[in-house]
Protein backbone atom coordinates (compact mmCIF):
# COMPACT_ATOMS: atom_id res chain seq x y z
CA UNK A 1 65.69 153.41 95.78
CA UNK A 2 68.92 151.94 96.69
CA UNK A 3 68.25 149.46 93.29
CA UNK A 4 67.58 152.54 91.29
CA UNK A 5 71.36 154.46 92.30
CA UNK A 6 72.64 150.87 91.49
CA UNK A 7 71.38 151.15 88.41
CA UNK A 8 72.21 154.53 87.44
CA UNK A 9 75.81 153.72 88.77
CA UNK A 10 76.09 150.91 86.35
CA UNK A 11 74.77 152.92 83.42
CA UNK A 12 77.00 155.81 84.00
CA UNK A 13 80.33 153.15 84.31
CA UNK A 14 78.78 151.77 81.04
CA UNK A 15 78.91 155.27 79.49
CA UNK A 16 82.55 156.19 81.00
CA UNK A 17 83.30 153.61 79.48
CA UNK A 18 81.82 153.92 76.12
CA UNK A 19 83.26 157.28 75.80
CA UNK A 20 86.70 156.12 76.56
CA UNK A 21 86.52 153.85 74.21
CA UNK A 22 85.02 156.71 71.21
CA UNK A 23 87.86 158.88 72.82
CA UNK A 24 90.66 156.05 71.81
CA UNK A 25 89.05 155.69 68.10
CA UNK A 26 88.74 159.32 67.82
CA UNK A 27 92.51 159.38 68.99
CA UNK A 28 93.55 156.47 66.11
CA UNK A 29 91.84 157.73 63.23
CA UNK A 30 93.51 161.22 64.09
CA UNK A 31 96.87 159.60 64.46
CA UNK A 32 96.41 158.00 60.87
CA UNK A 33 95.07 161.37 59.37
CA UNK A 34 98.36 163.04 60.70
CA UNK A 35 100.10 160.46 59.15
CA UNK A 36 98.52 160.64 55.93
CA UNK A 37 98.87 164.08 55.62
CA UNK A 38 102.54 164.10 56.71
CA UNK A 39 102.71 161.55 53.84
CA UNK A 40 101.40 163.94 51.02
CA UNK A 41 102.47 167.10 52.12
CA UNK A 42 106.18 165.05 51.85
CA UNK A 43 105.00 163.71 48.24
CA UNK A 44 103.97 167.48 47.15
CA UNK A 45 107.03 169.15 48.16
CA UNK A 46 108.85 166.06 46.22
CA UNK A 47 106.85 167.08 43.29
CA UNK A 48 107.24 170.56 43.82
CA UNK A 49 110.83 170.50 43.55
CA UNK A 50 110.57 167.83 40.48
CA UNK A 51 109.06 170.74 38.69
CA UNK A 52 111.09 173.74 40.13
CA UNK A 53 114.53 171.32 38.33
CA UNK A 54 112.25 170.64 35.08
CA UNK A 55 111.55 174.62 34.75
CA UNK A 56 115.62 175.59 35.10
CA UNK A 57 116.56 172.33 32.90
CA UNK A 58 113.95 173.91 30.14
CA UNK A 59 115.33 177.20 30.93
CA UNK A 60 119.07 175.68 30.15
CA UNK A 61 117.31 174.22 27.37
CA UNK A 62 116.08 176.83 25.70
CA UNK A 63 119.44 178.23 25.83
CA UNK A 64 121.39 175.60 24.30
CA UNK A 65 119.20 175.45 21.54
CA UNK A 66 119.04 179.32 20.68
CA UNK A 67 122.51 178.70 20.64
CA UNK A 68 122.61 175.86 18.03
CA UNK A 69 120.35 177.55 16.27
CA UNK A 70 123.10 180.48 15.95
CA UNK A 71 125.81 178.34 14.92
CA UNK A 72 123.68 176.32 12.54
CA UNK A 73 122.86 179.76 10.96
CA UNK A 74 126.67 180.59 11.07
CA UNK A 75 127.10 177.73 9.54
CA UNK A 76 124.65 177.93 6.32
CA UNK A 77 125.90 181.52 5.75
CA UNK A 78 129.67 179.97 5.52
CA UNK A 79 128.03 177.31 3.75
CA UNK A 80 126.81 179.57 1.26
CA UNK A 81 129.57 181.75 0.66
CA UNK A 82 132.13 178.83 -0.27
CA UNK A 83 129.17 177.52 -2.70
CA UNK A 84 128.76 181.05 -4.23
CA UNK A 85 132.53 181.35 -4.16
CA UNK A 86 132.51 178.38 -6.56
CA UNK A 87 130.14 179.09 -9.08
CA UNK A 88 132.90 182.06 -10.45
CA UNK A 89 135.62 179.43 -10.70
């Protein structure tokens, strides 16, 4: 009997000890998930504000070049009228 408690003593220490050991590897791999996610929730932001300064720079965009497009036609219709001007002289 006394062999048998012995033995259940030493099992149970066994699995104490076993399940501190799952509890540290539970405790790393969650450490290194936090991390990782930490990681790419930093890397979307990054990109998330990459493409909030692409959309205003292709909003500025857009506006210089309806801009040049008014002063290039400005410029044809000047362009014109001197070269119609000319074909009376």
């Amino acid at each position: 009997m006394l062999s048998d408690i012995q033995q259940l003593q030493e099992s149970q220490a066994q699995t104490a000890e076993t399940v501190g050991q799952i509890g540290e590897v539970v405790t790393c791999l969650a450490n290194v998930t936090y991390a990782g996610f930490t990681e790419i929730t930093k890397k979307i932001n990054a990109l998330v504000d990459a493409q909030i300064r692409t959309e205003e720079n292709l909003v500025r965009t857009d506006s210089n070049v309806a801009r040049t497009d008014e002063n290039l036609k400005n410029l044809i219709a000047i362009v014109k009228r001197n070269l119609s001007g000319r074909k009376g002289e």
